[in-house]
Protein backbone atom coordinates (compact mmCIF):
# COMPACT_ATOMS: atom_id res chain seq x y z
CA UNK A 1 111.58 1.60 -84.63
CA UNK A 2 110.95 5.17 -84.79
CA UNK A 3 107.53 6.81 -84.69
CA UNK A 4 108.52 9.80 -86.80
CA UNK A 5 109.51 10.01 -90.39
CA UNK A 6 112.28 12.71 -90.87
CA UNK A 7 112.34 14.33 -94.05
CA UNK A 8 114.60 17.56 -95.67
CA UNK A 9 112.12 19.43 -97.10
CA UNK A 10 113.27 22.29 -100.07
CA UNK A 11 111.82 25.18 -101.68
CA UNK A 12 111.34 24.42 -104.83
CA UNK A 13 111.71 27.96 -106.22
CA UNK A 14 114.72 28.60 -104.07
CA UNK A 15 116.89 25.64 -103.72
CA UNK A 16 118.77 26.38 -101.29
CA UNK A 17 116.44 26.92 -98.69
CA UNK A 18 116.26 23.30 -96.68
CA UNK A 19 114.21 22.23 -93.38
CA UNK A 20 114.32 19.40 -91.62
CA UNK A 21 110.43 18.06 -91.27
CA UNK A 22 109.40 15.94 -88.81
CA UNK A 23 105.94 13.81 -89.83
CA UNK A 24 104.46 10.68 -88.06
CA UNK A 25 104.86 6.88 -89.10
CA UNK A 26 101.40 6.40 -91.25
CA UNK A 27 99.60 3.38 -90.23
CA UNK A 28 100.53 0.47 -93.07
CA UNK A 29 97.96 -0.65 -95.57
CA UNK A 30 97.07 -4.56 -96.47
CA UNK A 31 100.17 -4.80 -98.75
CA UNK A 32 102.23 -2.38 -97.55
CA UNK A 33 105.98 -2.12 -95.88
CA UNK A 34 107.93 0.83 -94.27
CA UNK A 35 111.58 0.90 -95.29
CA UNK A 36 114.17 2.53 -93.51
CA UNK A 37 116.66 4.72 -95.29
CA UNK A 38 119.80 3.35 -94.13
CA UNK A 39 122.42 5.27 -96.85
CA UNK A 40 122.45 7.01 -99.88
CA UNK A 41 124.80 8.43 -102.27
CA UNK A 42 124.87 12.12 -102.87
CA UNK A 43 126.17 13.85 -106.32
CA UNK A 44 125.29 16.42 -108.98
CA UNK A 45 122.79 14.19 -110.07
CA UNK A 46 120.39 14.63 -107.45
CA UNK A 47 120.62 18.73 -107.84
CA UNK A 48 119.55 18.29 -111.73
CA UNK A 49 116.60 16.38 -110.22
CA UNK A 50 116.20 19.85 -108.32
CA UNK A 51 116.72 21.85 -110.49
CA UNK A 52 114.36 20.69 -113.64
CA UNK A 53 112.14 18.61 -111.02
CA UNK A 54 108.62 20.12 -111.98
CA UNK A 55 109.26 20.30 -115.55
CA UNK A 56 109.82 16.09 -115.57
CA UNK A 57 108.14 15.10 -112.53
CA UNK A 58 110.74 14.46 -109.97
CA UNK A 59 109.03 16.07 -107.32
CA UNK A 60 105.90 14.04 -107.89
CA UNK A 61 107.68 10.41 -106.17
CA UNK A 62 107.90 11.54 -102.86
CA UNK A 63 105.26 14.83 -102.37
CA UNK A 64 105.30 16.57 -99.01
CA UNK A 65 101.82 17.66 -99.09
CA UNK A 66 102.82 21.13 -99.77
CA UNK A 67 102.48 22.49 -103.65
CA UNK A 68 106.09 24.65 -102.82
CA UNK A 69 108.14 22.63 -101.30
CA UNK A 70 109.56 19.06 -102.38
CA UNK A 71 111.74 16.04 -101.26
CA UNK A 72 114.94 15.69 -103.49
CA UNK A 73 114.82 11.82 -104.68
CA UNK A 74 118.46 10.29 -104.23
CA UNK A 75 119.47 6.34 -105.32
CA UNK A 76 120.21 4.19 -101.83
CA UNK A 77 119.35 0.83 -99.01
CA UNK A 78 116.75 0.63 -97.18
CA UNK A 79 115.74 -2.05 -94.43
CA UNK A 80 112.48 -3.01 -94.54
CA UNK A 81 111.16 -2.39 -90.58
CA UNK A 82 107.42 -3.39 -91.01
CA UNK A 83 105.32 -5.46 -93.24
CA UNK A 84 101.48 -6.06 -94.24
CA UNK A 85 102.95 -7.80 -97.33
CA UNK A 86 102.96 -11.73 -97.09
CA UNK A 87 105.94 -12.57 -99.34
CA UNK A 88 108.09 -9.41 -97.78
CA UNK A 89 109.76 -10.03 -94.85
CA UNK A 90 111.09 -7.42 -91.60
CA UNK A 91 114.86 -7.56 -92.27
CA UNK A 92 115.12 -7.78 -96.25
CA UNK A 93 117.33 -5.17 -97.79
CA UNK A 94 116.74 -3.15 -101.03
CA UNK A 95 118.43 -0.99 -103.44
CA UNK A 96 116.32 1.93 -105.10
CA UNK A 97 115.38 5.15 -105.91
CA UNK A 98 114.29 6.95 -102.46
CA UNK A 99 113.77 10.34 -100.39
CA UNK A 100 116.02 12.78 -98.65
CA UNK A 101 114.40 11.13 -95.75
CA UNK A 102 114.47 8.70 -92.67
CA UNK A 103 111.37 6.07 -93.73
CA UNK A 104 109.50 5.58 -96.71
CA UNK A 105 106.16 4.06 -97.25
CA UNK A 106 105.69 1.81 -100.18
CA UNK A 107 103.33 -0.93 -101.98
CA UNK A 108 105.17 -3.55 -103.71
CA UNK A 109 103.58 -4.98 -106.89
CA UNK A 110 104.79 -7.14 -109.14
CA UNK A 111 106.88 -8.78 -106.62
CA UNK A 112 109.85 -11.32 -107.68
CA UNK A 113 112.52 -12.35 -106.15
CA UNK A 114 114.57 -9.88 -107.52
CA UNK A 115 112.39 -7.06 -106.91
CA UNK A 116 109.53 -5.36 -107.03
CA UNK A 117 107.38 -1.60 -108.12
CA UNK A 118 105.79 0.71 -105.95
CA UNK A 119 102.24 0.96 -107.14
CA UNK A 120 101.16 3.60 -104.80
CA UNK A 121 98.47 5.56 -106.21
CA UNK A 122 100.32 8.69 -106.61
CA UNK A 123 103.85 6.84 -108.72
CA UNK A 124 101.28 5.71 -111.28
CA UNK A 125 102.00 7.22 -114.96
CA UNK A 126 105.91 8.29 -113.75
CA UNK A 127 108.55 6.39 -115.31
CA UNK A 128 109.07 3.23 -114.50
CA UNK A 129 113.17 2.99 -113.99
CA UNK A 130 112.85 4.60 -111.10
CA UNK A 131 109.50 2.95 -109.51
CA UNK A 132 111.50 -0.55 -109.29
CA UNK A 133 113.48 -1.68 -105.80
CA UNK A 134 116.06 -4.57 -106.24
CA UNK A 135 115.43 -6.91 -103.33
CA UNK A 136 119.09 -7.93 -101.58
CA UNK A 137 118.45 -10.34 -98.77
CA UNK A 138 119.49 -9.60 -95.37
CA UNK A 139 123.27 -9.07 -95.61
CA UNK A 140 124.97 -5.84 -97.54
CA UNK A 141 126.65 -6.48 -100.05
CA UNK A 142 129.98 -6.01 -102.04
CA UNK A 143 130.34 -2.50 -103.71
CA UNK A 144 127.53 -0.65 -102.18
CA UNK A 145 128.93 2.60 -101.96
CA UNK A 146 130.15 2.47 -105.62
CA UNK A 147 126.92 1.23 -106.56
CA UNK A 148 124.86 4.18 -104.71
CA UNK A 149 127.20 6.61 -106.07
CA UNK A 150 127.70 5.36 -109.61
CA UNK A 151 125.41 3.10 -111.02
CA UNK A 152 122.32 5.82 -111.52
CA UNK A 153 124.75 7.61 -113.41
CA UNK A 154 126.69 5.11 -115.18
CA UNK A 155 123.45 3.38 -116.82
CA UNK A 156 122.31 7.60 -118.07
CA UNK A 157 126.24 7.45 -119.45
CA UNK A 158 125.60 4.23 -121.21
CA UNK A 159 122.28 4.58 -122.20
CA UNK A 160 123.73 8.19 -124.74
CA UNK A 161 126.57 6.03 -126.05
CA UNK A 162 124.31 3.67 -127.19
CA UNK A 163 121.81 6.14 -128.66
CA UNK A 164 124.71 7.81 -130.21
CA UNK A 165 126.20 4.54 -131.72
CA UNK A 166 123.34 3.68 -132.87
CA UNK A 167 122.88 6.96 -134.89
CA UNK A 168 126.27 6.21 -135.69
CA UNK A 169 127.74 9.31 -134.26
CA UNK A 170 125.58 11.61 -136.81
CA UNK A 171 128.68 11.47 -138.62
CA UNK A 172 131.09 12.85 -136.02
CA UNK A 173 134.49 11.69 -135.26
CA UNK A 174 134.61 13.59 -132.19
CA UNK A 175 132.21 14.04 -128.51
CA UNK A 176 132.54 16.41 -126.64
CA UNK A 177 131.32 16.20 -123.10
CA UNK A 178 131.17 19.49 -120.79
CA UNK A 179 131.89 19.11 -117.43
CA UNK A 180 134.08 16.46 -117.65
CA UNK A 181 134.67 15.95 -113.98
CA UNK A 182 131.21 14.59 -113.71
CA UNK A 183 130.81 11.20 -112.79
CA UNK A 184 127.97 11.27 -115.49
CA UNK A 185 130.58 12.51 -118.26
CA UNK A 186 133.29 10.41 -116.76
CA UNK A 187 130.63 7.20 -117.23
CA UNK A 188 129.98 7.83 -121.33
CA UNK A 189 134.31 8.97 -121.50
CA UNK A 190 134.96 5.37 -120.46
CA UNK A 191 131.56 3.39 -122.42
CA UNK A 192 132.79 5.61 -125.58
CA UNK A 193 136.52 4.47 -125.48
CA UNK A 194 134.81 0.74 -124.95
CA UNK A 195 132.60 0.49 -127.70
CA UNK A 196 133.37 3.51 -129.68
CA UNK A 197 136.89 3.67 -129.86
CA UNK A 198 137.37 5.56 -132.94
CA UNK A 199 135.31 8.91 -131.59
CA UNK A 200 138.18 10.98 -130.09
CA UNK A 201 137.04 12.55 -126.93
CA UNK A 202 137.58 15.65 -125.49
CA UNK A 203 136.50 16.84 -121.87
CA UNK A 204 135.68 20.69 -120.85
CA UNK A 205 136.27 20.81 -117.33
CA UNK A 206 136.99 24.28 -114.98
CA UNK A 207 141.09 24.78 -114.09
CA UNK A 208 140.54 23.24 -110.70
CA UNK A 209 139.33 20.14 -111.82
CA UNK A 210 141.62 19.66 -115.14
CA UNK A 211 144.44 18.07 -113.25
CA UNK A 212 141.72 14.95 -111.78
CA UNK A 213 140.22 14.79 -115.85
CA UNK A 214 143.50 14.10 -116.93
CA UNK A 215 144.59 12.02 -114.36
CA UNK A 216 141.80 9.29 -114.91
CA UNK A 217 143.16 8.68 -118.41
CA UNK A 218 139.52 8.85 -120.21
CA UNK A 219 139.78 11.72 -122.07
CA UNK A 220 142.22 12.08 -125.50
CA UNK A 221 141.94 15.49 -124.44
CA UNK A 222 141.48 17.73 -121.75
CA UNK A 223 140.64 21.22 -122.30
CA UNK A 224 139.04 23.97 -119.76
CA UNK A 225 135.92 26.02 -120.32
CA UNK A 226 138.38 29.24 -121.04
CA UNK A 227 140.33 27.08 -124.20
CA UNK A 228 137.36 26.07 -125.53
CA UNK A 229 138.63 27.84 -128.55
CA UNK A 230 141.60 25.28 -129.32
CA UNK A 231 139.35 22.64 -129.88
CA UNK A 232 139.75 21.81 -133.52
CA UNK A 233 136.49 23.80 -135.19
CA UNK A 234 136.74 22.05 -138.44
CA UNK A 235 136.52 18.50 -136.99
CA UNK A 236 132.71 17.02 -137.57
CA UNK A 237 131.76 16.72 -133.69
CA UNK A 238 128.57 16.19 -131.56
CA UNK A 239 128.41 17.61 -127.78
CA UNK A 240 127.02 16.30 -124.88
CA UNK A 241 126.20 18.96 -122.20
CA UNK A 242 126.10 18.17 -118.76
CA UNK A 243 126.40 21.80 -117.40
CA UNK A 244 123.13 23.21 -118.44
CA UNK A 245 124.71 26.38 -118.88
CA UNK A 246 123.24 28.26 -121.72
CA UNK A 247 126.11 31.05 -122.20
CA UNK A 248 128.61 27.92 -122.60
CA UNK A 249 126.39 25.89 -124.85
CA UNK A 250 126.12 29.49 -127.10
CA UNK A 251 130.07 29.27 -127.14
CA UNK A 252 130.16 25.57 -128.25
CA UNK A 253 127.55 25.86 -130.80
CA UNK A 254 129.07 29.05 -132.31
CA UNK A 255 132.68 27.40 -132.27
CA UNK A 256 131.81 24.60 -134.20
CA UNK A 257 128.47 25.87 -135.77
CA UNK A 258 127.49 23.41 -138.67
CA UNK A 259 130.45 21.22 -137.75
CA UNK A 260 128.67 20.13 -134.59
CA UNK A 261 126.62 17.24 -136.06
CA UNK A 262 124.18 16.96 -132.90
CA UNK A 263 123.68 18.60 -129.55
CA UNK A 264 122.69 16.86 -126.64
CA UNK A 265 121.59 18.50 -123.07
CA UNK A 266 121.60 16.00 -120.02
CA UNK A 267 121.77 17.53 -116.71
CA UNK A 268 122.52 20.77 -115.21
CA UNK A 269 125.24 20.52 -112.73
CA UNK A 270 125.47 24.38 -112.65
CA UNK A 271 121.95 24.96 -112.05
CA UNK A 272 122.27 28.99 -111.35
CA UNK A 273 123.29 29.66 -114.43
CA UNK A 274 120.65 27.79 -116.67
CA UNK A 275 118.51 29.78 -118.76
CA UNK A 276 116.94 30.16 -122.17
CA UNK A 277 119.08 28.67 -125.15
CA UNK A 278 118.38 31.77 -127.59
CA UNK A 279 119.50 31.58 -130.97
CA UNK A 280 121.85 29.51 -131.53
CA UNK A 281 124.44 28.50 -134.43
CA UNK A 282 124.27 24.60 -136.12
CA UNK A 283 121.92 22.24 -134.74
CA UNK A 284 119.06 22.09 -132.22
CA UNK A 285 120.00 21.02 -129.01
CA UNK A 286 117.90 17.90 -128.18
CA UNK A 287 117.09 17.51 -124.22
CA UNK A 288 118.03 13.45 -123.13
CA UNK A 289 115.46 11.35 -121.17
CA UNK A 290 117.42 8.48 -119.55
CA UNK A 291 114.22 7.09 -118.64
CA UNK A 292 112.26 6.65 -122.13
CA UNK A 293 115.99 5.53 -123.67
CA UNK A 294 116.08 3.01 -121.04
CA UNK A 295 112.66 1.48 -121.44
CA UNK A 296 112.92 1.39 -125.50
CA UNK A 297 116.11 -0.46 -124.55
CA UNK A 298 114.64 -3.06 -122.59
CA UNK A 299 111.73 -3.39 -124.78
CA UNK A 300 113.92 -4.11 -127.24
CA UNK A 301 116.91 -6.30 -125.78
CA UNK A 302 114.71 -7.71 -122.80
CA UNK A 303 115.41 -6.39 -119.18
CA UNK A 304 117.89 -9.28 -118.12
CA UNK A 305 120.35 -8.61 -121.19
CA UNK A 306 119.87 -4.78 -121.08
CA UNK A 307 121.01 -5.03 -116.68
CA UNK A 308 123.79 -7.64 -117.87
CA UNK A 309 124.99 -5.07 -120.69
CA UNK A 310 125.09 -2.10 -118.14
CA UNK A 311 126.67 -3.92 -115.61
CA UNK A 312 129.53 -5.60 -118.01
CA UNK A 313 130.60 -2.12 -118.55
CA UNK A 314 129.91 -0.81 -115.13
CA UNK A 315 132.29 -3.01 -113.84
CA UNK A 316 134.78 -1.79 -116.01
CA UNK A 317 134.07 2.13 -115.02
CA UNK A 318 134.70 1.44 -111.27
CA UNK A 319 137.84 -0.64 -111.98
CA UNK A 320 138.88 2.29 -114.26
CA UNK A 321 138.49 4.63 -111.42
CA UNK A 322 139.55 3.02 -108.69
CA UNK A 323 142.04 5.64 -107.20
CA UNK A 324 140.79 8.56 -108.73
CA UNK A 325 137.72 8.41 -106.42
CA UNK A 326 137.01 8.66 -102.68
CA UNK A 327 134.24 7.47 -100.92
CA UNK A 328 133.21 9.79 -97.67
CA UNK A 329 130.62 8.67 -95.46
CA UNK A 330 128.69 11.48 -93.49
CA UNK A 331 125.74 10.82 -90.86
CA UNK A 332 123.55 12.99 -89.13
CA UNK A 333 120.58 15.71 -90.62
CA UNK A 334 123.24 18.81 -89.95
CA UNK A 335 126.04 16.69 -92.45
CA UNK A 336 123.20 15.57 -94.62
CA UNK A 337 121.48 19.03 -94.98
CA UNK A 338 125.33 20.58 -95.00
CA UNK A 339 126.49 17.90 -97.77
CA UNK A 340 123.40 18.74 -99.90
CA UNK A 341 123.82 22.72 -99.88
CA UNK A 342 127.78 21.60 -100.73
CA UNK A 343 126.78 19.97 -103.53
CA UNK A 344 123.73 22.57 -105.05
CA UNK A 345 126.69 25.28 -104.64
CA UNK A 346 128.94 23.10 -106.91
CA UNK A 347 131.45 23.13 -104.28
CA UNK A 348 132.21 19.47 -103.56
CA UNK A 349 135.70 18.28 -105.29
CA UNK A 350 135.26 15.52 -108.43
CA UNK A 351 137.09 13.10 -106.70
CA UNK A 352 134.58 12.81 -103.75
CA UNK A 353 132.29 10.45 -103.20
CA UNK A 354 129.51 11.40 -100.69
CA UNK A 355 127.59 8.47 -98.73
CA UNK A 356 125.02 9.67 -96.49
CA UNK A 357 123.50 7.78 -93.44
CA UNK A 358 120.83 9.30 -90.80
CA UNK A 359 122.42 7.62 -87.54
């Protein structure tokens, strides 16, 4: 077992800027256990934690110490490696949300055996969904790659159908999701032709990417950021924006101005270009919290029916993809800290699914 934590440290008012820190094993706690990162998926998803990660707290799960620099949280396996906790045992596996980083320190609570929460001092008051660690066994399991890569995303993607449903669509008969090519957007294309089958969908995606958008079949239409005007302007629609660009929100807002029924902003996959909203034609846009969706969910349905709903349709979205998706698998801090300034510069293909490992 290694004596050093290794974590990739970034600036957190300059993304790009990325170090390699190395930080010594901290002696365990009564209670406590020391997992071992041993792979996690990498996508656009981590750079929105980035890129809006003071204004919701994303930085605040795994600090560094420093008030300017932060640890970019990513969804992965662990091993636990040491234990002071009686009913956790060296070898167990577990599925969570964790650092850019070789260890990680934690203090189960709550412990079933399903799972359990961190309830170090410093994760109290953040949201919950991402302070509980399935517990695996020993063995790995079926899927793991898909379920790193996808499965953070997917539940986001089902959690806005379902709020939309449930608002009935405002009274749309059309979504719109930008940047289509996101496995994010690709997740609510595929819940929304599921369950909402009557709300035509059409995907803005850049010209490289259109060809993969069509290809997967989710879309009733595929249209890029340029022919944005040949959407139909008179059809009632609500948009789901996944870009966080504010120059393209402008254009879909004044496109379909009082005929967009509702305007929701979810990530921000092009993180440079995300700025002030202005003024802005038809609706306010209204920022989505997976987190707080997810928990009025599960308070509502119960947390064994609201997993067993998620999953039903997860296991359609990776059938549905199957073939339109790679996995790669990277290892190493140069590919890891390589991969990661890949993805922040929005220059890692749709189709590519990124698995990283430190040995």
């Amino acid at each position: 077992m290694s004596d050093q934590i290794s974590s990739l440290w970034v600036k957190k008012s300059d993304l790009p800027q990325a170090e390699w820190h190395d930080n010594p094993v901290p002696e365990l706690a009564d209670g406590q256990i020391l997992l071992e990162i041993e792979k996690y998926a990498l996508t656009a998803n981590n750079i929105t934690y980035a890129a809006v990660g003071d204004g919701f707290g994303y930085w605040n799960f795994f600090p560094t110490g420093d008030a300017d620099w932060g640890i970019v949280p990513v969804w992965g396996f662990a091993k636990v490696v040491a234990s002071h906790h009686a009913d956790i045992a060296v070898g167990e596996r577990i599925y969570g949300y964790l650092p850019m980083a070789s260890h990680l320190v934690v203090s189960p609570a709550n412990v079933t055996n399903a799972g359990f929460v961190d309830s170090a001092e410093h994760r109290q008051g953040l949201a919950i969904i991402y302070n509980q660690y399935n517990r695996l066994g020993m063995d790995a399991g079926q899927m793991e790659a898909e379920r790193a890569l996808y499965q953070p995303l997917f539940t986001t993607s089902f959690l806005i159908e379902d709020m939309m449903r449930k608002a009935e669509w405002h009274g749309a008969e059309a979504v719109l999701l930008t940047s289509a090519s996101s496995k994010t957007a690709l997740g609510l294309a595929l819940v929304a032709k599921n369950l909402s089958p009557d709300i035509k969908r059409i995907g803005l995606t850049s010209p490289p990417n259109r060809d993969f958008v069509d290809k997967t079949g989710l879309y009733d239409q595929v249209l890029t950021y340029d022919d944005l005007g040949k959407a139909v302007k008179d059809q009632p629609t609500v948009s789901v924006d996944f870009a966080g660009n504010s120059k393209l929100l402008a254009a879909i807002h004044d496109h379909w101005q009082d005929n967009l029924k509702f305007s929701s902003m979810v990530g921000a996959t092009h993180f440079e270009e995300r700025d002030g909203t202005g003024d802005l034609k038809g609706p306010k846009p209204v920022l989505f919290f997976a987190p707080t969706v997810a928990e009025s969910l599960m308070k509502e349905v119960g947390p064994a029916t609201f997993r067993a709903m998620v999953d039903e349709q997860f296991t359609a979205f990776v059938a549905s993809v199957q073939g339109h998706l790679s996995v790669e698998h990277m290892a190493g801090q140069d590919a890891l800290q390589s991969a990661y300034l890949e993805m922040l510069a929005n220059k890692v293909a749709p189709n590519r699914g990124l698995i990283c490992a430190f040995g």
